[in-house]
N, C-alpha and C. Protein backbone atom coordinates (compact mmCIF):
# COMPACT_ATOMS: atom_id res chain seq x y z
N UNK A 1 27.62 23.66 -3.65
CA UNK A 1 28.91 24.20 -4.05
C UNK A 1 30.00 23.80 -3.06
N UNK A 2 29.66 23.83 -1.79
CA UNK A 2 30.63 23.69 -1.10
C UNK A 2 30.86 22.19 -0.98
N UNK A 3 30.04 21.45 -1.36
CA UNK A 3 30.59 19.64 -1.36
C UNK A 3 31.44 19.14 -2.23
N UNK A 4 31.24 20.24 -3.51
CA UNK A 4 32.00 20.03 -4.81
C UNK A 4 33.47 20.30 -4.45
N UNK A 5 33.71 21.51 -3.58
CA UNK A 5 35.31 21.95 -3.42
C UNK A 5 35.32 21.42 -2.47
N UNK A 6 34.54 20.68 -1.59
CA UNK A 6 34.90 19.35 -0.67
C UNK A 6 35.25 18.55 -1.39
N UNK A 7 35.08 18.01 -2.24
CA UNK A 7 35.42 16.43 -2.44
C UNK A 7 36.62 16.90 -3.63
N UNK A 8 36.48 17.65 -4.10
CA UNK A 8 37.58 18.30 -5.14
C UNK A 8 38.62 18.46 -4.31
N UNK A 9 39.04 18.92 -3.41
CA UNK A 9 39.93 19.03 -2.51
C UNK A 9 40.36 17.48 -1.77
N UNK A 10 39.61 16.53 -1.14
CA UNK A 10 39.36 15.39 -1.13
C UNK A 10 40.20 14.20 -2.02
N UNK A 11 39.05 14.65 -3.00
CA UNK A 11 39.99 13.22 -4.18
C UNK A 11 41.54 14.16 -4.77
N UNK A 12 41.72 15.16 -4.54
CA UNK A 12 43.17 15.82 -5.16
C UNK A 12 44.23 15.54 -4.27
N UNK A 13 43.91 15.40 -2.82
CA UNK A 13 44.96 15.30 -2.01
C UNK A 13 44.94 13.48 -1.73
N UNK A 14 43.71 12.66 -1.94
CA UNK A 14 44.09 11.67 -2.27
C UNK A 14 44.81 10.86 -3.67
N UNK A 15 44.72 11.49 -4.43
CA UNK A 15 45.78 11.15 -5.72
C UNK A 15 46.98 11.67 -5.76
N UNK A 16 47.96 12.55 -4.89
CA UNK A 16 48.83 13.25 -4.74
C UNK A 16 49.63 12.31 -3.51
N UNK A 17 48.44 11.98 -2.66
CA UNK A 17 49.29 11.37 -1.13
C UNK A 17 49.48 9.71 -1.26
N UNK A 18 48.52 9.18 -2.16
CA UNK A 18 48.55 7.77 -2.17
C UNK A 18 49.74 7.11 -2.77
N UNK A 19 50.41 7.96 -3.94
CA UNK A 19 51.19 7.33 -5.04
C UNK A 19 52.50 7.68 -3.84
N UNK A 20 52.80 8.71 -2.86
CA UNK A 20 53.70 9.09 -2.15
C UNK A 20 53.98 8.16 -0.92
N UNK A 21 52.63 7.86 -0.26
CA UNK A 21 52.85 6.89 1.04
C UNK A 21 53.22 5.98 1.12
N UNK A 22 53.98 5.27 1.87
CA UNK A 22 54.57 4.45 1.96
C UNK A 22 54.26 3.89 3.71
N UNK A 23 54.03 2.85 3.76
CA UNK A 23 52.98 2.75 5.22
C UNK A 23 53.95 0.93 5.39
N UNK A 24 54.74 0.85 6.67
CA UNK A 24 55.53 0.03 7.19
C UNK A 24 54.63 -1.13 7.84
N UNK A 25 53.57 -0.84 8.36
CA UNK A 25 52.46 -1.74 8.87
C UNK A 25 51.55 -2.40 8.48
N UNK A 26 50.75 -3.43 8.63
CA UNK A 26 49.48 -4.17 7.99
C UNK A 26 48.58 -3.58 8.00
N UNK A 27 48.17 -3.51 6.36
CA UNK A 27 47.11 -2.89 5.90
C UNK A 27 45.92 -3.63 6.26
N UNK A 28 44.91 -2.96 7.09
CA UNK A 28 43.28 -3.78 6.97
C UNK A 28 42.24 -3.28 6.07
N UNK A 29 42.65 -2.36 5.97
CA UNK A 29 41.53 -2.02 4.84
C UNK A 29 42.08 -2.17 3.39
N UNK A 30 41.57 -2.84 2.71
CA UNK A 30 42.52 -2.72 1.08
C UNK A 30 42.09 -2.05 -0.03
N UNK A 31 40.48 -0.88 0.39
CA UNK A 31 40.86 -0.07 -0.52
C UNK A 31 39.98 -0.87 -1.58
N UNK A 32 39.40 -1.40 -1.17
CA UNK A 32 38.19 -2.32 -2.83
C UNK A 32 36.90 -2.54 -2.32
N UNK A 33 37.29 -3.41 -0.94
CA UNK A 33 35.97 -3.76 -0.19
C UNK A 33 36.06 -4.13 1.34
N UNK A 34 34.64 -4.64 1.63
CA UNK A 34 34.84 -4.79 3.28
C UNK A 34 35.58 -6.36 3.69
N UNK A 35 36.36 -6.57 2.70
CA UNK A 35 37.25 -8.07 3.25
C UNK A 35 37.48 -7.76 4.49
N UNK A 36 37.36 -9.33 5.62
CA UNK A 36 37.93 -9.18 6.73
C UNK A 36 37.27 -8.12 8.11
N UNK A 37 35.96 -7.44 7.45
CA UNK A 37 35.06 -6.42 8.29
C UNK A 37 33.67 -6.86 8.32
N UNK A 38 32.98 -6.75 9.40
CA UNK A 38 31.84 -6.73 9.42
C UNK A 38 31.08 -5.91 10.11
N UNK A 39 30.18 -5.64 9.60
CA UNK A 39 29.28 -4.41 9.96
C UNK A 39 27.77 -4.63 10.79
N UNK A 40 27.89 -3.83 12.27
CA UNK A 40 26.63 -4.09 13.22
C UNK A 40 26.02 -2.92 13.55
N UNK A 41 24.86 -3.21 13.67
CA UNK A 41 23.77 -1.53 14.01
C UNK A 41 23.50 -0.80 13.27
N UNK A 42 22.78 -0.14 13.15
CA UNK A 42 21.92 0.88 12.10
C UNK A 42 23.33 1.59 11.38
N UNK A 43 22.27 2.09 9.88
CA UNK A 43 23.29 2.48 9.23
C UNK A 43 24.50 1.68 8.47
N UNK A 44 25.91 1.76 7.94
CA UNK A 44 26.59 1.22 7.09
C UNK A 44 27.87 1.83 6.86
N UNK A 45 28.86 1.27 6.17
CA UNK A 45 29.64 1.70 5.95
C UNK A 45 30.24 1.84 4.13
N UNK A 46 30.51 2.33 3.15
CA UNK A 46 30.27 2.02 1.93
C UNK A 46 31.81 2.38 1.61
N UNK A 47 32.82 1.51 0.70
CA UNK A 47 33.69 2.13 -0.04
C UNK A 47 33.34 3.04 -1.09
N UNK A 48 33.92 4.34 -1.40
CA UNK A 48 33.77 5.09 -2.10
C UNK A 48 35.15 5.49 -2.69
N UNK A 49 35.55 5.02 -4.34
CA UNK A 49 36.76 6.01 -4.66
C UNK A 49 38.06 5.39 -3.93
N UNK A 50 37.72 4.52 -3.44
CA UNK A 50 38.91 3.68 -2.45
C UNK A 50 39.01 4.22 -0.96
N UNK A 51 38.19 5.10 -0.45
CA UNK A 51 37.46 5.04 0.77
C UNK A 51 36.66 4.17 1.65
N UNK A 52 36.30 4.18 2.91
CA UNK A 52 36.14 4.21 3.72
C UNK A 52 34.57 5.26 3.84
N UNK A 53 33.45 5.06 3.44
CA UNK A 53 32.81 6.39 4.10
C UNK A 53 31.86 5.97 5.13
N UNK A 54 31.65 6.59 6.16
CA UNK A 54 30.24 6.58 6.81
C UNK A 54 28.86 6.68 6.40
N UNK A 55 28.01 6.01 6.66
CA UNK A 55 26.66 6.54 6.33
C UNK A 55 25.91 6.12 7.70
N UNK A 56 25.09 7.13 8.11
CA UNK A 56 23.88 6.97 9.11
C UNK A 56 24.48 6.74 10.51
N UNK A 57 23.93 5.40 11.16
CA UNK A 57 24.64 5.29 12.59
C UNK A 57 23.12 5.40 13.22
N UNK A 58 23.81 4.65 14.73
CA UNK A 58 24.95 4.39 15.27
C UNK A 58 25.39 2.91 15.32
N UNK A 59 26.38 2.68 14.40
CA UNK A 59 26.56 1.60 13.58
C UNK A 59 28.55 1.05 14.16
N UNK A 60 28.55 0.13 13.70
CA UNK A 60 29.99 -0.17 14.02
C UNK A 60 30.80 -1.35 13.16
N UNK A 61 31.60 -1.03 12.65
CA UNK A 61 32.80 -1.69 11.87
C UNK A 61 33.68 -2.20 12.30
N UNK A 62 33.56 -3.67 12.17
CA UNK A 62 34.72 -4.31 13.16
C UNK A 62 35.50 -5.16 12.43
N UNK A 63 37.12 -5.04 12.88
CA UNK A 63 37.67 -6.40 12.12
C UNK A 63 37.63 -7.64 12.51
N UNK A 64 37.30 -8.33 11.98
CA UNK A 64 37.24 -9.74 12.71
C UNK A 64 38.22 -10.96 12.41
N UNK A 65 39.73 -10.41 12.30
CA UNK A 65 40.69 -11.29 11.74
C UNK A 65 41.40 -11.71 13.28
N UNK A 66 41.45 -10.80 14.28
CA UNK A 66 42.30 -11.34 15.22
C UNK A 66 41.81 -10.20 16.24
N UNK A 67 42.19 -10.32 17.48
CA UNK A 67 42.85 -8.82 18.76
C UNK A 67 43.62 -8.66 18.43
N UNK A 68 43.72 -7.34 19.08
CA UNK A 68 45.43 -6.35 18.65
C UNK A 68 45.78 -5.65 20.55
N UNK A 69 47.02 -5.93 20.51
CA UNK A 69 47.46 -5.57 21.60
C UNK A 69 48.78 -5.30 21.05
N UNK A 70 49.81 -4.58 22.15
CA UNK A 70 51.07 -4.28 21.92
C UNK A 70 51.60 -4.24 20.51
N UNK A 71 50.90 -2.80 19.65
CA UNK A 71 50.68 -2.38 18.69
C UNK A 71 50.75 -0.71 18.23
N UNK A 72 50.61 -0.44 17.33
CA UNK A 72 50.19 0.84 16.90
C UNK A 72 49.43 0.79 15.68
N UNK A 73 48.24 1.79 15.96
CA UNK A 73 46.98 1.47 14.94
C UNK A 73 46.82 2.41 14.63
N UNK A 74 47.08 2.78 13.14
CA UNK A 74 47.15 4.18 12.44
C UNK A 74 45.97 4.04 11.67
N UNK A 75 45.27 5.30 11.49
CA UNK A 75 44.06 5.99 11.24
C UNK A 75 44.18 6.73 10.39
N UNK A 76 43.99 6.81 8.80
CA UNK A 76 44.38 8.00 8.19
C UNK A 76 42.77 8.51 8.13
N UNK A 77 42.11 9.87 7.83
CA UNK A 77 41.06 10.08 7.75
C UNK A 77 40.16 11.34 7.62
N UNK A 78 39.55 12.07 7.22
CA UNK A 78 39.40 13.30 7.18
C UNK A 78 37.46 13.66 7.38
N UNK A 79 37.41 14.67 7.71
CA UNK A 79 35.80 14.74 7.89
C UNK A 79 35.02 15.84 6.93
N UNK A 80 34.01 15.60 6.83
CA UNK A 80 33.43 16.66 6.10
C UNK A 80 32.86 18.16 6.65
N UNK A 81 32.79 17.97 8.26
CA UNK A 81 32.47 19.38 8.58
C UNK A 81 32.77 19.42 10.02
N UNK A 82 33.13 20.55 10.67
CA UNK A 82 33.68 20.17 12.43
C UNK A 82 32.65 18.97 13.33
N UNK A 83 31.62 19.26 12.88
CA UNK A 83 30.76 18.45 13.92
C UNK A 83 30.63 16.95 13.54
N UNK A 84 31.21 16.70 12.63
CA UNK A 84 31.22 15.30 12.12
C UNK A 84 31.95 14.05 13.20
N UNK A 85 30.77 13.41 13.65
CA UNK A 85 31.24 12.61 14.65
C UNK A 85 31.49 11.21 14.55
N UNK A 86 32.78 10.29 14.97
CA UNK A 86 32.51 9.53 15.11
C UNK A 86 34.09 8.99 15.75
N UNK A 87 34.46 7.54 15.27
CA UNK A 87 35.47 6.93 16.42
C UNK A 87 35.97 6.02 16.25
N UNK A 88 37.32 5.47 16.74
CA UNK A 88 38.14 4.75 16.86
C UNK A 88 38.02 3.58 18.01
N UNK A 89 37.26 2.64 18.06
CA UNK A 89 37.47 1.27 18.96
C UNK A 89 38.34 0.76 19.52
N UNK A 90 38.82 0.69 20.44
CA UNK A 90 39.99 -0.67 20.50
C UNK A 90 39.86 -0.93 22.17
N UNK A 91 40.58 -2.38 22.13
CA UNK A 91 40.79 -3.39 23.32
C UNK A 91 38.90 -3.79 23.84
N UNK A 92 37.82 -4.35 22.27
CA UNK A 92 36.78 -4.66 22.80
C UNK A 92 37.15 -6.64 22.89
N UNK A 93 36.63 -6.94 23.99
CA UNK A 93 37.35 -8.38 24.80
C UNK A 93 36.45 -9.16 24.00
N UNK A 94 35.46 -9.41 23.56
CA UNK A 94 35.11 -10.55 22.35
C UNK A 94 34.54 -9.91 21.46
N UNK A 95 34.09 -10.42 20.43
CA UNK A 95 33.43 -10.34 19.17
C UNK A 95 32.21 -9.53 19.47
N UNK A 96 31.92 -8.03 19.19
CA UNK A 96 30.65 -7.78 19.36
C UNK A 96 29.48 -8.02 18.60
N UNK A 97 28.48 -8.01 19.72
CA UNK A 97 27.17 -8.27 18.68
C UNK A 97 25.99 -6.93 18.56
N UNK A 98 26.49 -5.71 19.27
CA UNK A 98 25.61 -4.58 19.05
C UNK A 98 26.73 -3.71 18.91
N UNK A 99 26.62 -2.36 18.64
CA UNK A 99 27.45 -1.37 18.37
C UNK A 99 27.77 -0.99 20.30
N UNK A 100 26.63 -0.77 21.08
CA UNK A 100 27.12 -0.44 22.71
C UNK A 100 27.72 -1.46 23.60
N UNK A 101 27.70 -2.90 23.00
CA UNK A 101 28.33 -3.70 23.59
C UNK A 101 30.27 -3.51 23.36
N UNK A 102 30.21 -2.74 21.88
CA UNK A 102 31.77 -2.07 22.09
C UNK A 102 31.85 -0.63 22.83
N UNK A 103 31.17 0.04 23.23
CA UNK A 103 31.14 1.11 23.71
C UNK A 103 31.81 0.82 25.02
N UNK A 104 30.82 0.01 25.78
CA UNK A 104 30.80 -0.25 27.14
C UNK A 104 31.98 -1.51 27.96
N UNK A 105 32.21 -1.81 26.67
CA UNK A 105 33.85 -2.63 27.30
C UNK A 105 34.60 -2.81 26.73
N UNK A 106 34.69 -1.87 25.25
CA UNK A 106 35.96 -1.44 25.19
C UNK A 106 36.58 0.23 25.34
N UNK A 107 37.37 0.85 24.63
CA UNK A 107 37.34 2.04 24.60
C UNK A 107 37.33 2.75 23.25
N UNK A 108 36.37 3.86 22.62
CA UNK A 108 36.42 4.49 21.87
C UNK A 108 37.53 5.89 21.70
N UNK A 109 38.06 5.73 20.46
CA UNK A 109 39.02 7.30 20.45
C UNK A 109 38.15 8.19 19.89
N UNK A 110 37.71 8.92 20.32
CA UNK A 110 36.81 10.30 20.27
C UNK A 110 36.96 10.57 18.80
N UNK A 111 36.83 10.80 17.34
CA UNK A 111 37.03 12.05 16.41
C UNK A 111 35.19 13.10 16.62
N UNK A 112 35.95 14.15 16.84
CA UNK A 112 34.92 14.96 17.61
C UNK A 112 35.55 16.25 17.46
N UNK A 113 35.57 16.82 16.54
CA UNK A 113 35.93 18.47 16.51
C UNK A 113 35.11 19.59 16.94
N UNK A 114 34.19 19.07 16.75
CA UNK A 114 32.75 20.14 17.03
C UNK A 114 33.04 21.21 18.08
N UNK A 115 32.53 22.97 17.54
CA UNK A 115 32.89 23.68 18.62
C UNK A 115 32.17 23.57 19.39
N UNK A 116 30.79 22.96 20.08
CA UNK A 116 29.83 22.66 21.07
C UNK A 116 30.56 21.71 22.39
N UNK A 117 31.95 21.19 21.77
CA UNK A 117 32.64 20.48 22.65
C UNK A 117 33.62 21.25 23.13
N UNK A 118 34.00 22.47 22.95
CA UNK A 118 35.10 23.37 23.14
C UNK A 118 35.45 23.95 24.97
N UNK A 119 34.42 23.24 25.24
CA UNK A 119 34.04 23.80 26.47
C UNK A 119 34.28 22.34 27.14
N UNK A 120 34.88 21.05 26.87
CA UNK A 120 34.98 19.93 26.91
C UNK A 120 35.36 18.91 26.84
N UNK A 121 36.48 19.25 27.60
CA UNK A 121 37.61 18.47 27.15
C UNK A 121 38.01 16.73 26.89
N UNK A 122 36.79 16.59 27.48
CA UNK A 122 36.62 14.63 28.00
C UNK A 122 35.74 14.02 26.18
N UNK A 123 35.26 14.68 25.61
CA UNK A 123 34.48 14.43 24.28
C UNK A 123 35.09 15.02 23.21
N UNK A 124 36.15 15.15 22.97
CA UNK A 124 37.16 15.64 21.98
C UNK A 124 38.05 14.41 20.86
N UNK A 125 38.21 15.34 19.71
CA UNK A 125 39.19 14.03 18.82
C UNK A 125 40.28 13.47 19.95
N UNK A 126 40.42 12.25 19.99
CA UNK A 126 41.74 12.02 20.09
C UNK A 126 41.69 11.36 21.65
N UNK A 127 40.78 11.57 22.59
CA UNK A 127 40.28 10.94 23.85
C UNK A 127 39.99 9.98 24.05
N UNK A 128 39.99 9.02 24.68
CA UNK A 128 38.99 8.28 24.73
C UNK A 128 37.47 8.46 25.77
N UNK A 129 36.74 8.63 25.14
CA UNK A 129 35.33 9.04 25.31
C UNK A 129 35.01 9.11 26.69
N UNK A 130 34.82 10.61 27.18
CA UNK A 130 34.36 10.70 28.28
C UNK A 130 35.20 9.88 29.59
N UNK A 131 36.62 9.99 29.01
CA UNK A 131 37.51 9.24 30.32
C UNK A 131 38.67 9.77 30.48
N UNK A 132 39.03 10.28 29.64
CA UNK A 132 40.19 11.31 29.67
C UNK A 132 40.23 12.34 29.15
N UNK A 133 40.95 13.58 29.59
CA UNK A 133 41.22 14.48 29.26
C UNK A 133 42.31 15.03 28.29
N UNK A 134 41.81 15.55 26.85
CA UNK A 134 42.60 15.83 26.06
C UNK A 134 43.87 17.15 26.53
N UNK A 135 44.78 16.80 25.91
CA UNK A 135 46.29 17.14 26.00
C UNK A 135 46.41 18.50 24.95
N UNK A 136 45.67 18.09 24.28
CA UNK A 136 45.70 19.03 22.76
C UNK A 136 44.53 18.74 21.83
N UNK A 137 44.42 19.98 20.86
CA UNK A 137 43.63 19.97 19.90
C UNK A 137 43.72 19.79 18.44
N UNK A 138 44.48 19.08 18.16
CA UNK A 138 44.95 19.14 16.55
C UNK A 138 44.57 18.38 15.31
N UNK A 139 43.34 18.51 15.87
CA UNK A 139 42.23 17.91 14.22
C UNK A 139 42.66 18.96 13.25
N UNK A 140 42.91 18.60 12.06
CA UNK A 140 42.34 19.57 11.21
C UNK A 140 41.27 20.21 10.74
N UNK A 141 41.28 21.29 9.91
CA UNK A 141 40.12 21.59 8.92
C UNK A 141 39.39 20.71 8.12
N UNK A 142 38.09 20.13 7.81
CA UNK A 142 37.37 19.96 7.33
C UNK A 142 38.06 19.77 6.03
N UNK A 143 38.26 18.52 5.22
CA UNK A 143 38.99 18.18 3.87
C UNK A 143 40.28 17.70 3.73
N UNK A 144 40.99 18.51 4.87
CA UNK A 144 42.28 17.96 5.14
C UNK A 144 42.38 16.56 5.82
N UNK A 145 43.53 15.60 5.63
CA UNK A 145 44.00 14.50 6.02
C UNK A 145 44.26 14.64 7.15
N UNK A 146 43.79 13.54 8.04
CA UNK A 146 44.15 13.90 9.59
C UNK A 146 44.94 12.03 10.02
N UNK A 147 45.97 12.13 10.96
CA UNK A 147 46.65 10.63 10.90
C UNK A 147 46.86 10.34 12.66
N UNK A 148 46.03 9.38 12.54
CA UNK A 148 45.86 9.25 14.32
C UNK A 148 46.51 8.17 14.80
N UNK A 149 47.42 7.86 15.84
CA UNK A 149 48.72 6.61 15.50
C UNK A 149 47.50 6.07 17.20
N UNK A 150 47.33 5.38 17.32
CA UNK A 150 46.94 4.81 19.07
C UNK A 150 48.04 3.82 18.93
N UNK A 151 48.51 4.24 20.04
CA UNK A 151 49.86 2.77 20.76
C UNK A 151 49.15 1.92 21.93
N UNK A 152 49.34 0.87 21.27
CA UNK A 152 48.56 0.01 22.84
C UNK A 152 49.53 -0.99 23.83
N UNK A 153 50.01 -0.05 24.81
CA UNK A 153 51.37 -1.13 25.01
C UNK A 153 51.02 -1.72 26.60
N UNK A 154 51.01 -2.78 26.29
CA UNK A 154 50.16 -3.84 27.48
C UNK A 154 49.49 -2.76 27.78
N UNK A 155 49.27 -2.15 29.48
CA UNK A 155 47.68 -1.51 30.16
C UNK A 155 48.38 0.12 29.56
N UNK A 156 48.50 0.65 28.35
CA UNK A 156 48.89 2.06 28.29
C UNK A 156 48.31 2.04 26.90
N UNK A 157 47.80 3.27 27.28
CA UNK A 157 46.49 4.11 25.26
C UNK A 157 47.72 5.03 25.52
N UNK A 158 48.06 5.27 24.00
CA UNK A 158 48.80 6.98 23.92
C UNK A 158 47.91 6.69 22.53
N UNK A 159 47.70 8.06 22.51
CA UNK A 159 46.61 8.71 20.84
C UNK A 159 47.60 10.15 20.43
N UNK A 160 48.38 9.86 19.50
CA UNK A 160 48.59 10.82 18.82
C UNK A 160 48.04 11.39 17.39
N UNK A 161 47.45 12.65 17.55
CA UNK A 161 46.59 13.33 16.34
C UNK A 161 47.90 14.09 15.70
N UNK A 162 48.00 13.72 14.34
CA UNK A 162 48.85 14.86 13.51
C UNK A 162 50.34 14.94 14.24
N UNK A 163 50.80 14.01 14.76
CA UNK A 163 51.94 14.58 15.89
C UNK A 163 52.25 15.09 17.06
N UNK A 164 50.81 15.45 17.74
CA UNK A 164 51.11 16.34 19.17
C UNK A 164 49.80 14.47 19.79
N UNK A 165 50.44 14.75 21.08
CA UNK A 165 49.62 13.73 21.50
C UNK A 165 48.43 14.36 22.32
N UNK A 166 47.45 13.49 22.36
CA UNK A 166 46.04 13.99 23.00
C UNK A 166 45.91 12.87 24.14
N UNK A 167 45.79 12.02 24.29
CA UNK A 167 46.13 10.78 25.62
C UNK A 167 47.06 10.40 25.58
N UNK A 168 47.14 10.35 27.15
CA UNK A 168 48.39 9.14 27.70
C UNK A 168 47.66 8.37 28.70
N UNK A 169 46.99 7.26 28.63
CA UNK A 169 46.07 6.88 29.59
C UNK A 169 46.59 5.50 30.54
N UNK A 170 46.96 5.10 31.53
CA UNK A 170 47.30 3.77 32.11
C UNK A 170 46.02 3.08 32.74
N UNK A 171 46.09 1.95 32.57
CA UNK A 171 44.88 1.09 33.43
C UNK A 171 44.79 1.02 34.48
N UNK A 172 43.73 1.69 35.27
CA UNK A 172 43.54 1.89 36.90
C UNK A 172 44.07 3.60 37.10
N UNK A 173 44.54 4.45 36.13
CA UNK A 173 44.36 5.73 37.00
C UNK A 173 42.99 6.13 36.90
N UNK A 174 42.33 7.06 37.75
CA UNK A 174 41.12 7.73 37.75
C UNK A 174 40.84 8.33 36.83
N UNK A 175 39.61 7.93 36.57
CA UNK A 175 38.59 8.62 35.39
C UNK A 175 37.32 9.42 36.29
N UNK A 176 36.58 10.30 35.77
CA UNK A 176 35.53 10.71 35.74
C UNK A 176 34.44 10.14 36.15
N UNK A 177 33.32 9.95 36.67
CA UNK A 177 32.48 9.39 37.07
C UNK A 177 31.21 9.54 35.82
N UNK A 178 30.34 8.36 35.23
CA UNK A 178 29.53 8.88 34.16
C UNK A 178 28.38 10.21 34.86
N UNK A 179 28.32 11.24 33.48
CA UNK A 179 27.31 12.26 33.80
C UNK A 179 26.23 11.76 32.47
N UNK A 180 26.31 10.96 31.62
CA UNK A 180 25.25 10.71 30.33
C UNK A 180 25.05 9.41 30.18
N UNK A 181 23.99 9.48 30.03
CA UNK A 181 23.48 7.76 29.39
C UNK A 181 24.06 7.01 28.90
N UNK A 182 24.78 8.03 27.43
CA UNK A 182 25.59 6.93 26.43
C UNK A 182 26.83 7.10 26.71
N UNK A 183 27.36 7.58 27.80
CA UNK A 183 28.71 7.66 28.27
C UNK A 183 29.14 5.98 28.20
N UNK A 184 29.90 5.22 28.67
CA UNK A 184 30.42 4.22 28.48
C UNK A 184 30.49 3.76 30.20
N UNK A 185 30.46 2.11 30.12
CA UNK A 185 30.64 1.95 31.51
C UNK A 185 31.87 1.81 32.22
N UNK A 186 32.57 2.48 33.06
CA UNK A 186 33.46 2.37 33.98
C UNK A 186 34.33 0.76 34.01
N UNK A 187 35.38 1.18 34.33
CA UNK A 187 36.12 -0.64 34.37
C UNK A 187 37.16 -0.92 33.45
N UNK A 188 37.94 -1.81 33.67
CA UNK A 188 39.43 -2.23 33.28
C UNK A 188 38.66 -2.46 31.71
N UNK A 189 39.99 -2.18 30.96
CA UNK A 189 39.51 -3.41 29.38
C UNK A 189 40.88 -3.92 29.56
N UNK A 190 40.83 -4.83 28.55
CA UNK A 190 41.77 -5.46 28.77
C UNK A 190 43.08 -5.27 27.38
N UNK A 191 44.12 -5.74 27.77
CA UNK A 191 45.16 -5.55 27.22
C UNK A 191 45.21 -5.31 25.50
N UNK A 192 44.55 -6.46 25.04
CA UNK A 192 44.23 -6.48 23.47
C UNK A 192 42.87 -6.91 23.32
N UNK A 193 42.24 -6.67 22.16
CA UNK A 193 40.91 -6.60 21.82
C UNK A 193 40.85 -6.21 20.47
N UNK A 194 39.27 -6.77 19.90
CA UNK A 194 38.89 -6.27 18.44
C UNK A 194 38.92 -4.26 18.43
N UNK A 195 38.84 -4.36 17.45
CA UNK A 195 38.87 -2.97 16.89
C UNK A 195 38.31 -2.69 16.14
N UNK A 196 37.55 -1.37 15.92
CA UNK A 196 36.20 -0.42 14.56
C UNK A 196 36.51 0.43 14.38
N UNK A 197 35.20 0.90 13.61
CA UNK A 197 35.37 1.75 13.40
C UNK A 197 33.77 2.21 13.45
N UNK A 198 33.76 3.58 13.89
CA UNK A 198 32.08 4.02 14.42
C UNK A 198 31.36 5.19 12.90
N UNK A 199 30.25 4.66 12.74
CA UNK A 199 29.58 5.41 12.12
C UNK A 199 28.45 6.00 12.68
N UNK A 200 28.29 7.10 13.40
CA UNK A 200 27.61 7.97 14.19
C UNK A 200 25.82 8.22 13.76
N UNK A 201 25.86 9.01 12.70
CA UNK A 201 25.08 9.34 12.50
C UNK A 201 24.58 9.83 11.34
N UNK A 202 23.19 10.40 10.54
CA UNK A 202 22.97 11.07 9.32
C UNK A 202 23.73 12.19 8.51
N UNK A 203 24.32 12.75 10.18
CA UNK A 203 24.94 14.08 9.29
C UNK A 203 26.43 14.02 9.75
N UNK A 204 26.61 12.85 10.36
CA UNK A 204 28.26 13.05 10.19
C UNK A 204 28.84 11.92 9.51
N UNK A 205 29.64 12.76 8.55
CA UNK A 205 30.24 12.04 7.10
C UNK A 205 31.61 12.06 7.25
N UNK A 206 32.32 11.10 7.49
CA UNK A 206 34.17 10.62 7.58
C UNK A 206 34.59 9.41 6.94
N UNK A 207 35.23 9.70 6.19
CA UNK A 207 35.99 9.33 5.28
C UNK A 207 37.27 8.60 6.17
N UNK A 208 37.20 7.00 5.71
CA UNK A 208 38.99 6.70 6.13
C UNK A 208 39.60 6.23 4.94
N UNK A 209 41.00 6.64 4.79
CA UNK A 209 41.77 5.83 3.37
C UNK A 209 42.91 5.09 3.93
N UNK A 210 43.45 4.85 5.19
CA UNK A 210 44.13 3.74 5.76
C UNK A 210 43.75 3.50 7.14
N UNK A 211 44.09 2.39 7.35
CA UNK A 211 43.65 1.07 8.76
C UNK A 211 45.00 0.62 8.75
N UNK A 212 45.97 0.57 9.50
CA UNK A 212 46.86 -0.03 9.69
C UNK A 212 47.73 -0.46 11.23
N UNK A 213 47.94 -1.81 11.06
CA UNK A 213 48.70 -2.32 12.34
C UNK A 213 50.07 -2.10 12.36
N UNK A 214 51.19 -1.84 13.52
CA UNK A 214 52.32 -2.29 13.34
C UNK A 214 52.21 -2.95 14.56
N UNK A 215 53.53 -3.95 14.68
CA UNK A 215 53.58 -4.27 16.41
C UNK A 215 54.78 -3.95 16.41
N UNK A 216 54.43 -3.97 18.39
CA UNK A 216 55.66 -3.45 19.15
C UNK A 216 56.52 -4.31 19.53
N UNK A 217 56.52 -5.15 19.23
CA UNK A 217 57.39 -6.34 20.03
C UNK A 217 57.87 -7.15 18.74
């Protein structure tokens, strides 16, 4: 019952918001198929309905048309339940060939609502993973549209969720020292890089309905 007024809620606010949006930047996803994406590591990614969905993990979606630097990379996207995990890529320095080879040199943007993280500020939407500390909390509810802008301007991440920002990160201030295995490894990335999109796991299900570039320059 409750998947039904999930996705009922879902496909209603996507037939209401699509015919309305109007989006100034390059579209990468077009909403038919995986043109221009390719998919590494367990698990998949499937259009659904003109979605974006996750399945399984820990898997990774990458574009492989160019790097993106001195940009803004908007995220439209919504999840199916708080703990639904997964993430935003960017500045990985070549073409990956495993899903941790983007982990570990580039940086992931956290989507991570889960209250088990509440206590946690470094593993939250809108972070980048285990390196900074979120600013704010403003994922939505479960069904609702959530719109995540990352600005990448030469060595500076800003991640804004919904309008309030959650990073402001520069290259070379101090981070955290790793406390977990799959934490990510320490070290510069560099200015521009490929970009994904992460499919986590069995039970976390996220939905994206836009991918889009603008540049800054």
């Amino acid at each position: 019952m409750f998947r039904y007024i999930f996705l009922l809620l879902l496909y209603s606010s996507l037939t209401i918001t699509c015919q309305a949006q109007q989006t100034d930047g390059e579209q990468l996803f077009n909403g038919k198929d995986l043109k221009g994406w390719e998919h590494i590591g367990p698990g998949k990614f499937i259009v659904e309905d003109g979605l974006l969905k996750t399945e399984g993990g820990m898997g990774l979606l990458w574009y492989t048309g160019r790097k993106f630097g001195n940009c803004v990379i908007k995220i439209v996207y919504t999840v199916t339940d708080n703990n639904a995990n997964s993430g935003v890529f960017i500045r990985i320095p070549s073409e990956p060939k495993d899903p941790w080879q983007a982990v570990n040199t580039g940086y992931e943007v956290q989507i991570d609502n889960g209250f088990r993280h509440r206590q946690d500020d470094y593993h939250v939407t809108g972070v980048l993973y285990s390196l900074t500390k979120a600013l704010a909390y403003p994922q939505k509810k479960p069904g609702e549209w959530n719109t995540m802008e990352i600005t990448l301007d030469g060595p500076v991440t800003i991640v804004i969720v919904n309008g309030k920002k959650v990073t402001h990160y520069a290259e070379g201030q101090p981070v955290p020292k790793e406390k977990r295995w799959f934490e990510p490894d320490r070290g510069p990335r560099p200015y521009e890089g490929f970009i994904g999109l992460q499919n986590h796991d069995d039970k976390s299900i996220v939905y994206f309905k836009e991918v889009s570039v603008k540049s800054l320059r």
